[in-house]
PDB file of N, CA and C in Angstrom:
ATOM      1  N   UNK A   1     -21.892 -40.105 -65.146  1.00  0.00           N
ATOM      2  CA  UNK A   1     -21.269 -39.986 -63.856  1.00  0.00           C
ATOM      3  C   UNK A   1     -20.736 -41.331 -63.383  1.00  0.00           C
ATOM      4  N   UNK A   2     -21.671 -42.268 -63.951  1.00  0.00           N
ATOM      5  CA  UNK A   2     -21.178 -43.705 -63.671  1.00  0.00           C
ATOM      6  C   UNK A   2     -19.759 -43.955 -64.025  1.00  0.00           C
ATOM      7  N   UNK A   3     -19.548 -43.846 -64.863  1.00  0.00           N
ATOM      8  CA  UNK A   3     -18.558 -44.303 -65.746  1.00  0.00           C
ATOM      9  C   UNK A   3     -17.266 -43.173 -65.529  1.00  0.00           C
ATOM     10  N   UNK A   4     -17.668 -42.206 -65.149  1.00  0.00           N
ATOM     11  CA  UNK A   4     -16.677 -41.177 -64.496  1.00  0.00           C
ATOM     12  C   UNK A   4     -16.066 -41.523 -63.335  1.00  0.00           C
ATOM     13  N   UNK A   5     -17.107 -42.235 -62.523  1.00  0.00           N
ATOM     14  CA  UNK A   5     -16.399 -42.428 -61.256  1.00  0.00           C
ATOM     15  C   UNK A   5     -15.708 -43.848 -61.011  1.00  0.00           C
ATOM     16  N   UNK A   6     -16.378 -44.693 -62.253  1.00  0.00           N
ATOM     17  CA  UNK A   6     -15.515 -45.876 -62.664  1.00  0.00           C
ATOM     18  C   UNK A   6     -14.186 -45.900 -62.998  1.00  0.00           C
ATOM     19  N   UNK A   7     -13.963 -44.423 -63.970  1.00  0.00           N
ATOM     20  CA  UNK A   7     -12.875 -44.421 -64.998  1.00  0.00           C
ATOM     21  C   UNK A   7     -11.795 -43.946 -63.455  1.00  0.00           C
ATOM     22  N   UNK A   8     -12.071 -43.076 -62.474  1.00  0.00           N
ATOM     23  CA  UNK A   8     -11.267 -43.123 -61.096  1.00  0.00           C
ATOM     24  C   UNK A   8     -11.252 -44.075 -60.453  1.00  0.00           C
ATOM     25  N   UNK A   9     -11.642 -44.731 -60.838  1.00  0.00           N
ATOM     26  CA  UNK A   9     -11.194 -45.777 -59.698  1.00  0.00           C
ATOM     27  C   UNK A   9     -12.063 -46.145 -58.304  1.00  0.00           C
ATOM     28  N   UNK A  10     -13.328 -44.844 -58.611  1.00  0.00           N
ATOM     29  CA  UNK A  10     -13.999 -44.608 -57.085  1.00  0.00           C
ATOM     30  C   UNK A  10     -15.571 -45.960 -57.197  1.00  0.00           C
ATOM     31  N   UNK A  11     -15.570 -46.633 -56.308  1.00  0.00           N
ATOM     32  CA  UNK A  11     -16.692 -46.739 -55.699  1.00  0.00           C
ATOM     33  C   UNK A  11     -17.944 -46.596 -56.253  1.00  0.00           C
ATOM     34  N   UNK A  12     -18.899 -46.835 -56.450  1.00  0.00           N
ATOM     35  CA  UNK A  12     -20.157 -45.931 -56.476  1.00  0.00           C
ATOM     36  C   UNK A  12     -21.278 -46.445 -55.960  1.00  0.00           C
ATOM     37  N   UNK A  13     -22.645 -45.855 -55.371  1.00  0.00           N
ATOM     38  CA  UNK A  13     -23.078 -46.414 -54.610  1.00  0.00           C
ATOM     39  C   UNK A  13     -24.368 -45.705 -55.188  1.00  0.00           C
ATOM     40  N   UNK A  14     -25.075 -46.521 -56.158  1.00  0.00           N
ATOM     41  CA  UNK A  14     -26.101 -45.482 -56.863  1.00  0.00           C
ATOM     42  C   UNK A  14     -26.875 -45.275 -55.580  1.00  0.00           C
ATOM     43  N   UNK A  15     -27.426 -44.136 -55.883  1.00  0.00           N
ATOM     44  CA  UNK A  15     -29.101 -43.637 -54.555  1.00  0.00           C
ATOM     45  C   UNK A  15     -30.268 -42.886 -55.234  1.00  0.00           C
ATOM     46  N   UNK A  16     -31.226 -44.473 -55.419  1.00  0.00           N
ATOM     47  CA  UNK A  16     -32.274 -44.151 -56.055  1.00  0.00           C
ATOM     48  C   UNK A  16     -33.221 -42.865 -55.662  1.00  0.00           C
ATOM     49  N   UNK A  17     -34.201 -42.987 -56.205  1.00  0.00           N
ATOM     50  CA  UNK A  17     -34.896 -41.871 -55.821  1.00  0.00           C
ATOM     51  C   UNK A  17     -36.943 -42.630 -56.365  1.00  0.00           C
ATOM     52  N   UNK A  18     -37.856 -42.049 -56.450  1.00  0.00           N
ATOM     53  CA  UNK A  18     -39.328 -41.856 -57.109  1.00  0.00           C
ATOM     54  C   UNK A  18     -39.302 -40.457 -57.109  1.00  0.00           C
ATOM     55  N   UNK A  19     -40.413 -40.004 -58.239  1.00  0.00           N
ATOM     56  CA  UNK A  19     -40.852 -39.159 -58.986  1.00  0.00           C
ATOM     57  C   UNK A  19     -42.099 -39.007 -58.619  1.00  0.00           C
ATOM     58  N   UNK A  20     -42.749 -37.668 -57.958  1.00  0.00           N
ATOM     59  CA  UNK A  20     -44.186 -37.829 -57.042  1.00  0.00           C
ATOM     60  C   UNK A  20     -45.005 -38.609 -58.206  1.00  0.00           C
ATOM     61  N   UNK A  21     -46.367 -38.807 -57.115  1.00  0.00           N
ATOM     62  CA  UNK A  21     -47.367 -39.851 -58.243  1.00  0.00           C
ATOM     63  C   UNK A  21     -48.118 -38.961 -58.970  1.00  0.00           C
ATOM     64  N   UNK A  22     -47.648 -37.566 -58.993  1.00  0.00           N
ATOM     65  CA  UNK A  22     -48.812 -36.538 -60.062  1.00  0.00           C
ATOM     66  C   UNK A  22     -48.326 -36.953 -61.160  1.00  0.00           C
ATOM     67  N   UNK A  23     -47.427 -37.248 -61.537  1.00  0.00           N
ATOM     68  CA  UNK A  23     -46.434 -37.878 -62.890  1.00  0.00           C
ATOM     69  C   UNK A  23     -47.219 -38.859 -63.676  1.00  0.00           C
ATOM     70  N   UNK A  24     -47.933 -39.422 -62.714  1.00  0.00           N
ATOM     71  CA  UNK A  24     -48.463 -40.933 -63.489  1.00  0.00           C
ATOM     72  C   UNK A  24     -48.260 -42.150 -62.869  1.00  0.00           C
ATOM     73  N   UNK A  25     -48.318 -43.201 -62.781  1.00  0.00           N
ATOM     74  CA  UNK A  25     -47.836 -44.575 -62.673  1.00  0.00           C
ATOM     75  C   UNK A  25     -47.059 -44.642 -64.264  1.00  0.00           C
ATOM     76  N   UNK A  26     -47.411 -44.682 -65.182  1.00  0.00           N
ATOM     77  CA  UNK A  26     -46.339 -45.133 -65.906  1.00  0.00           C
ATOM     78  C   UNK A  26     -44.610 -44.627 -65.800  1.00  0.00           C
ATOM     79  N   UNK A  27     -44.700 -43.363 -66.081  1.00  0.00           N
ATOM     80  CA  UNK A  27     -43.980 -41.930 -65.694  1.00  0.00           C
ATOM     81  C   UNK A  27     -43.061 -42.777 -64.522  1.00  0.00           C
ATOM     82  N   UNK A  28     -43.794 -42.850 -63.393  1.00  0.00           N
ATOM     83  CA  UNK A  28     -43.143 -43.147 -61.902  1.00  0.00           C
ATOM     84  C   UNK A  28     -42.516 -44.315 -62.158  1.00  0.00           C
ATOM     85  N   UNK A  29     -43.314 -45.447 -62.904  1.00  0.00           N
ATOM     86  CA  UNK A  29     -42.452 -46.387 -62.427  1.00  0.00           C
ATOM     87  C   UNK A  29     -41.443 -46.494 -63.460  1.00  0.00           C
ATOM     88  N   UNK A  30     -41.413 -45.674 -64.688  1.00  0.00           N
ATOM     89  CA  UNK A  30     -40.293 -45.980 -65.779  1.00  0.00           C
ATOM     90  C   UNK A  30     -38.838 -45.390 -64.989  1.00  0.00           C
ATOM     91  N   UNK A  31     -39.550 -44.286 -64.286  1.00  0.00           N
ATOM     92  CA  UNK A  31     -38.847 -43.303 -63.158  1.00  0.00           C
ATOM     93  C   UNK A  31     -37.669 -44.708 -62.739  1.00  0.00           C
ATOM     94  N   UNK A  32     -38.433 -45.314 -61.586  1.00  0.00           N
ATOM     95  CA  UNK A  32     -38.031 -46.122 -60.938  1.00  0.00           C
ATOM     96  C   UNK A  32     -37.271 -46.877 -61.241  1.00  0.00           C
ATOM     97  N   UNK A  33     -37.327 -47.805 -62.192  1.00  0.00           N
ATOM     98  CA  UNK A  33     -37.087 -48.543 -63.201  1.00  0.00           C
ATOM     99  C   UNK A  33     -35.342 -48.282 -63.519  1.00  0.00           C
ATOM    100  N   UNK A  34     -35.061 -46.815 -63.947  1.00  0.00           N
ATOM    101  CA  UNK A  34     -33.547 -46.801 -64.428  1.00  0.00           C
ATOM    102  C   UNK A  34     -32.899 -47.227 -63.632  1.00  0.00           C
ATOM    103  N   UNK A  35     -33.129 -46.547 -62.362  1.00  0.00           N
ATOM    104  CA  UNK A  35     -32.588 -47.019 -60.581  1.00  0.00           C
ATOM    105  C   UNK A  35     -31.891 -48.554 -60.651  1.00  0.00           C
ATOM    106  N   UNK A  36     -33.179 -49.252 -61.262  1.00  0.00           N
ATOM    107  CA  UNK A  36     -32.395 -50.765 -60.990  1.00  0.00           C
ATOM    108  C   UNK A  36     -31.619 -51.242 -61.840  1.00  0.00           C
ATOM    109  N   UNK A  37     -32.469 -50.699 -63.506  1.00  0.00           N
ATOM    110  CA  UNK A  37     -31.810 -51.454 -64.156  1.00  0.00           C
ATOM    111  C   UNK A  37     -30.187 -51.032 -64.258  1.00  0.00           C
ATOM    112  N   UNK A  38     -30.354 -49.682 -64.228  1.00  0.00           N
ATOM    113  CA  UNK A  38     -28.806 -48.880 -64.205  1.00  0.00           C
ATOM    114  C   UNK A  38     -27.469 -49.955 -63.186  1.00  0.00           C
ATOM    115  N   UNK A  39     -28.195 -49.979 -62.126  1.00  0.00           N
ATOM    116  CA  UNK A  39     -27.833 -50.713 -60.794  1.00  0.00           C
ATOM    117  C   UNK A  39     -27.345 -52.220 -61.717  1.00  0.00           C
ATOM    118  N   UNK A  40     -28.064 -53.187 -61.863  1.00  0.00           N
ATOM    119  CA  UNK A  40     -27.793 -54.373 -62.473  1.00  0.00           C
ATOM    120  C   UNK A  40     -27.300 -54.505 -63.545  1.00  0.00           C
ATOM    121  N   UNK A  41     -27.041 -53.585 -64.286  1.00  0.00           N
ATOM    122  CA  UNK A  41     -26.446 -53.248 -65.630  1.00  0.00           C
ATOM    123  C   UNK A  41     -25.029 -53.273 -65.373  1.00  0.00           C
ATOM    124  N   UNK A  42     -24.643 -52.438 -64.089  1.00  0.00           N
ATOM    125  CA  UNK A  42     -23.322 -51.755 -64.137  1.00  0.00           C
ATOM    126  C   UNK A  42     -22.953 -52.623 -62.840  1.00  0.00           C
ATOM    127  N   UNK A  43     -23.693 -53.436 -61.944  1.00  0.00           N
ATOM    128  CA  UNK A  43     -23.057 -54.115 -61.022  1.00  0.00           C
ATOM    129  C   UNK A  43     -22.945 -53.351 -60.162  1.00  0.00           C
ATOM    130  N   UNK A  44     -23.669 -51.958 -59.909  1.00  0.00           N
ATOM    131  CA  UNK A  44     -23.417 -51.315 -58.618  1.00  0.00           C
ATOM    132  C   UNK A  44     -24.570 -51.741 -57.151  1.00  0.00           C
ATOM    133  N   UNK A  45     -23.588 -51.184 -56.382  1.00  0.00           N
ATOM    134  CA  UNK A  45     -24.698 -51.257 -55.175  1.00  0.00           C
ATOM    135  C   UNK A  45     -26.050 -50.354 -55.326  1.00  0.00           C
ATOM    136  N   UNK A  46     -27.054 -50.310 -54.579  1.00  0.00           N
ATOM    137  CA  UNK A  46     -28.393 -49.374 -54.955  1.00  0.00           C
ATOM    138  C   UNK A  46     -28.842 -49.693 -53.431  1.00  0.00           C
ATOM    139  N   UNK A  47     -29.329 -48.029 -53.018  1.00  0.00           N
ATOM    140  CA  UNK A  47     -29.841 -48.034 -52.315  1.00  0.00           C
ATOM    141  C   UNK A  47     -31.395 -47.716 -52.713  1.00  0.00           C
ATOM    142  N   UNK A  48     -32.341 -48.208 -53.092  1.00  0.00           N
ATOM    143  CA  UNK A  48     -33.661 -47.661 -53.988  1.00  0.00           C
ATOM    144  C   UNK A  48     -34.434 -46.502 -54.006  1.00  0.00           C
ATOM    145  N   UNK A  49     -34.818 -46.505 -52.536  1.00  0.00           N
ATOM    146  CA  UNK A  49     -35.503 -45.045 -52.312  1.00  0.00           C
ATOM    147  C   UNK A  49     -34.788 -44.105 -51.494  1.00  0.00           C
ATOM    148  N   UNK A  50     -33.865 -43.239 -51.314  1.00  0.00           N
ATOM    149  CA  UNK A  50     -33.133 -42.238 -50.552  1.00  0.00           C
ATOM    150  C   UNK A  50     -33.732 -41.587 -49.751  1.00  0.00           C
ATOM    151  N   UNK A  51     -35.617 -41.592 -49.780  1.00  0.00           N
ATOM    152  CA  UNK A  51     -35.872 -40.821 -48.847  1.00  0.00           C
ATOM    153  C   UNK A  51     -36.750 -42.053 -48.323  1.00  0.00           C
ATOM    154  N   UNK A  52     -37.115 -43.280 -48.464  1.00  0.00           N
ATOM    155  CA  UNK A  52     -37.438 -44.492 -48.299  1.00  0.00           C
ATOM    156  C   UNK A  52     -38.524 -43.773 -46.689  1.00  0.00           C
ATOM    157  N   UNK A  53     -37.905 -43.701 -45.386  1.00  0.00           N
ATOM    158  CA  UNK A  53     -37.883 -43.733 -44.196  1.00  0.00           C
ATOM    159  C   UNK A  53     -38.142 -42.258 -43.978  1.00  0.00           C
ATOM    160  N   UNK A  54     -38.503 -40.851 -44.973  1.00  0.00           N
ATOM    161  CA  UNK A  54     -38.893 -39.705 -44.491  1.00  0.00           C
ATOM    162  C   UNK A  54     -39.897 -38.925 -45.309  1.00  0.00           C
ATOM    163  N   UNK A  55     -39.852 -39.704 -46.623  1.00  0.00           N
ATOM    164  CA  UNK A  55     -40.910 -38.611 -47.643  1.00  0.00           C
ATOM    165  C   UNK A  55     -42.668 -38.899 -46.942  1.00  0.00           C
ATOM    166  N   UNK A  56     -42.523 -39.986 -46.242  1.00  0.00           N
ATOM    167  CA  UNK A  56     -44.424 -39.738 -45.412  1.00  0.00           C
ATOM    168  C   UNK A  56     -44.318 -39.500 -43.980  1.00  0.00           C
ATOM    169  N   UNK A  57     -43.169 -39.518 -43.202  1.00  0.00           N
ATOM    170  CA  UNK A  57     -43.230 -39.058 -42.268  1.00  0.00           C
ATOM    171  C   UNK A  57     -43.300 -37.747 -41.609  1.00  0.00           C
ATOM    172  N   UNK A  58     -43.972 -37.617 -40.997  1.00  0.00           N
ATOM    173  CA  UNK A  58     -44.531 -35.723 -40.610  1.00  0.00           C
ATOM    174  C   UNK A  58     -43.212 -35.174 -40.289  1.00  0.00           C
ATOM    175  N   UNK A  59     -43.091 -34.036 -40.325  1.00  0.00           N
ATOM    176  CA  UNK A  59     -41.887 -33.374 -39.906  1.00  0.00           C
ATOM    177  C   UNK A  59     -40.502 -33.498 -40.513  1.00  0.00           C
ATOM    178  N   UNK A  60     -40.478 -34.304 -41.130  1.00  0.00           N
ATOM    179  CA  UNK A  60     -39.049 -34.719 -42.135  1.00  0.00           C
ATOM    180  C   UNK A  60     -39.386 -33.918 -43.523  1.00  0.00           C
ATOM    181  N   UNK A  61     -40.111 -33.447 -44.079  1.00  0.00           N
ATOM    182  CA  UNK A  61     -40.187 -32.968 -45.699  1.00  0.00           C
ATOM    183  C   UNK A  61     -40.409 -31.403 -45.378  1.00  0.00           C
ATOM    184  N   UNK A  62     -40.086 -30.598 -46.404  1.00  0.00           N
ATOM    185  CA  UNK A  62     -39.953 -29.342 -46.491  1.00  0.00           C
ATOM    186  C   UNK A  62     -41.506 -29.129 -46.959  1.00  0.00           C
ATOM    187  N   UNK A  63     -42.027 -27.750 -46.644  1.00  0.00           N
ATOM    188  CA  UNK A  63     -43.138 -27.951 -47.249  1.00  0.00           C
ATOM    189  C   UNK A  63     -43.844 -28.070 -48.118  1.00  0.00           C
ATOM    190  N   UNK A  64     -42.809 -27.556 -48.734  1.00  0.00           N
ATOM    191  CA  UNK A  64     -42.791 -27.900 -50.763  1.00  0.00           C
ATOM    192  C   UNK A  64     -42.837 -29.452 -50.650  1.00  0.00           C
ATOM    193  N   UNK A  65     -43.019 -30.332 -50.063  1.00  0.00           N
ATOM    194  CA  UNK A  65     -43.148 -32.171 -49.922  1.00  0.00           C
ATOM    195  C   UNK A  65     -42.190 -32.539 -50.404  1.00  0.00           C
ATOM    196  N   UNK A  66     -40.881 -32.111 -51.378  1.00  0.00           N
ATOM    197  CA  UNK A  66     -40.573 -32.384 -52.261  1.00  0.00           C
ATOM    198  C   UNK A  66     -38.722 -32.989 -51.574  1.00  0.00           C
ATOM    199  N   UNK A  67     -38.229 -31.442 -50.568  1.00  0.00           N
ATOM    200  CA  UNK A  67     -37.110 -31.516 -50.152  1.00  0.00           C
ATOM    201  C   UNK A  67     -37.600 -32.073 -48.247  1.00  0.00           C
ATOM    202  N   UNK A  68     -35.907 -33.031 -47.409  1.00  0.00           N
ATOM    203  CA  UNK A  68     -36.291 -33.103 -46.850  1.00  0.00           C
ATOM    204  C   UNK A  68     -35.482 -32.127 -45.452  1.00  0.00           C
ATOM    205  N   UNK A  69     -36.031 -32.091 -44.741  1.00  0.00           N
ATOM    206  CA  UNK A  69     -35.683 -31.212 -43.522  1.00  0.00           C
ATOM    207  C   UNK A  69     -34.386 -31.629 -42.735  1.00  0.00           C
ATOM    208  N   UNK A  70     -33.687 -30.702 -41.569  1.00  0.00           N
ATOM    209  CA  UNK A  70     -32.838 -31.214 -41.375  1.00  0.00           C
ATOM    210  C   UNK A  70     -32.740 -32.255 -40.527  1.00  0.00           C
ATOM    211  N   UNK A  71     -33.909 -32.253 -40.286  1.00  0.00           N
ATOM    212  CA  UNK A  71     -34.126 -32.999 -38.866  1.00  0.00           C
ATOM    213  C   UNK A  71     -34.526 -34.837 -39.478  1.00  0.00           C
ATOM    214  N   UNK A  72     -34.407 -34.796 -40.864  1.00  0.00           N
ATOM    215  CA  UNK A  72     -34.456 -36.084 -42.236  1.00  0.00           C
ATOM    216  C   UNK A  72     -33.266 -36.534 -42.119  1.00  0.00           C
ATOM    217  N   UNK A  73     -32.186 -35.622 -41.909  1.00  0.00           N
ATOM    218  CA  UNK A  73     -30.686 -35.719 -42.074  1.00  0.00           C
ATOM    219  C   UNK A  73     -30.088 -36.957 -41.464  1.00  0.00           C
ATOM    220  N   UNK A  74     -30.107 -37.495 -40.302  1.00  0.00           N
ATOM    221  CA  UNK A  74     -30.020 -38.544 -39.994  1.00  0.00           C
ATOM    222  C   UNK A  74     -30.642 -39.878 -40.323  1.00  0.00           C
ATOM    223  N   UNK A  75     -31.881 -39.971 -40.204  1.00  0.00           N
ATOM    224  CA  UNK A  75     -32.675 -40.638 -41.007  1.00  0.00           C
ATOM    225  C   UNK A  75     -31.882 -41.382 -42.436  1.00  0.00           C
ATOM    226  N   UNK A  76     -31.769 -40.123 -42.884  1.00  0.00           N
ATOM    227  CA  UNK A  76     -31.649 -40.394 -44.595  1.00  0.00           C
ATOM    228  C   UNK A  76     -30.150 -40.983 -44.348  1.00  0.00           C
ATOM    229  N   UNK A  77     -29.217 -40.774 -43.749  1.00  0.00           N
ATOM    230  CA  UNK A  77     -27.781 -41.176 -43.615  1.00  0.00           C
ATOM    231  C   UNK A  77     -28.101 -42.585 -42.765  1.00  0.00           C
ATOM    232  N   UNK A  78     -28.655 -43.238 -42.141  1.00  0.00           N
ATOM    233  CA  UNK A  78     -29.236 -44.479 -42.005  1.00  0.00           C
ATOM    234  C   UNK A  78     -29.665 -44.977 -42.523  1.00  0.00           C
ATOM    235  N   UNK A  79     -30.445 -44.744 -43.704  1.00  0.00           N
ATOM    236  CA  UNK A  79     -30.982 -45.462 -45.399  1.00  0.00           C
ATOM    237  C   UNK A  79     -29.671 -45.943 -46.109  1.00  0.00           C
ATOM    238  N   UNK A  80     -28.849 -45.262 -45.707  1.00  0.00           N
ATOM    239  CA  UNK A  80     -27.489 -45.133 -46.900  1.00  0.00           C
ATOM    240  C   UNK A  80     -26.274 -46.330 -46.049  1.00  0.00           C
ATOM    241  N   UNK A  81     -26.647 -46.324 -44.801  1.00  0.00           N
ATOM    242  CA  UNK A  81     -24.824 -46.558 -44.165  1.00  0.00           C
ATOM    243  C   UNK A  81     -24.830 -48.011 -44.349  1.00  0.00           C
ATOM    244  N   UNK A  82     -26.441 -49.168 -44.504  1.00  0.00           N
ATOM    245  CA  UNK A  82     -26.087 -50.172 -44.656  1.00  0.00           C
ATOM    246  C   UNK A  82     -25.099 -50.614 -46.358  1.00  0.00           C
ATOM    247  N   UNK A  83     -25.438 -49.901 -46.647  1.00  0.00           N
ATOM    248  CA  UNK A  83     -24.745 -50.013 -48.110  1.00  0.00           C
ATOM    249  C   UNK A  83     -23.397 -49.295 -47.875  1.00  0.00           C
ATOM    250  N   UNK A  84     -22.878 -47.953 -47.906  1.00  0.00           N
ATOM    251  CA  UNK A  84     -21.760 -47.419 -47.819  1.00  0.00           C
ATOM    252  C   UNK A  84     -20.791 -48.032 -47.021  1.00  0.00           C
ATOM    253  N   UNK A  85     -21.073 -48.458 -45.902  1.00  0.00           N
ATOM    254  CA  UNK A  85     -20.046 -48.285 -44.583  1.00  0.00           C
ATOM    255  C   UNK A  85     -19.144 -50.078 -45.562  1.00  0.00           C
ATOM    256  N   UNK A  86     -19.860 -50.902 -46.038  1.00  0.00           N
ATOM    257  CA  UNK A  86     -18.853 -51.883 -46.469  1.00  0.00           C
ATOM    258  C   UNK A  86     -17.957 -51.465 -47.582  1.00  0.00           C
ATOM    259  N   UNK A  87     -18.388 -50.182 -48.621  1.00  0.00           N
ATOM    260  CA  UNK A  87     -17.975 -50.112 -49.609  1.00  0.00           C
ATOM    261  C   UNK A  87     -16.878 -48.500 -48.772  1.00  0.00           C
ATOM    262  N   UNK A  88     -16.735 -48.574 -47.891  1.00  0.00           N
ATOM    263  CA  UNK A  88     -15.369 -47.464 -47.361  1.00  0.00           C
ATOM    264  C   UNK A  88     -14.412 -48.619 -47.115  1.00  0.00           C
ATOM    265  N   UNK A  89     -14.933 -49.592 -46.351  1.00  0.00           N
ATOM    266  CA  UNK A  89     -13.345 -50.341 -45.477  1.00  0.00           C
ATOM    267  C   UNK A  89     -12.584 -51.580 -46.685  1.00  0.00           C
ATOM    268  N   UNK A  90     -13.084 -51.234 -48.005  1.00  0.00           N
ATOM    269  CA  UNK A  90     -12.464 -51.917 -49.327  1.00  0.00           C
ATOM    270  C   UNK A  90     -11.336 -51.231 -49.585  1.00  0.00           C
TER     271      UNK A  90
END
């Protein structure tokens, strides 16, 4: 996808993610891990954790823990705008 949105011409603004901790610590952090290196590899921006500011806060996660609510929706678009909003007015 990287390289797709390279080969247009577009932008990209990776948005990391973690992998719950039932996975492991190794698991999680190899998880983690592509996030950056992908990021420093390719010279993109990274935002690290996408849900950074809602996956422990009450009321933001679905109850499956997994997805977040709508009421995350803002939240999560405030994780993102310090990174995006410079990479629109280019």
């Amino acid at each position: 996808m990287v390289d797709l949105s390279g080969g247009a011409r577009a932008r990209v603004l990776l948005v990391g993610m973690k992998i719950p901790p039932n996975y492991g610590p190794r698991y999680a952090d190899g998880f983690e891990k592509i996030f950056r290196d992908l990021a420093a590899e390719r010279r993109l921006a990274l935002v690290p954790f996408f849900l950074e500011r809602v996956a422990l806060s009450p009321g933001m996660m679905q109850d499956d823990g997994l997805h977040p609510t709508a009421a995350a929706q803002p939240v999560m678009l405030d994780t993102l705008w310090p990174q995006l909003k410079p990479m629109l007015r280019r």
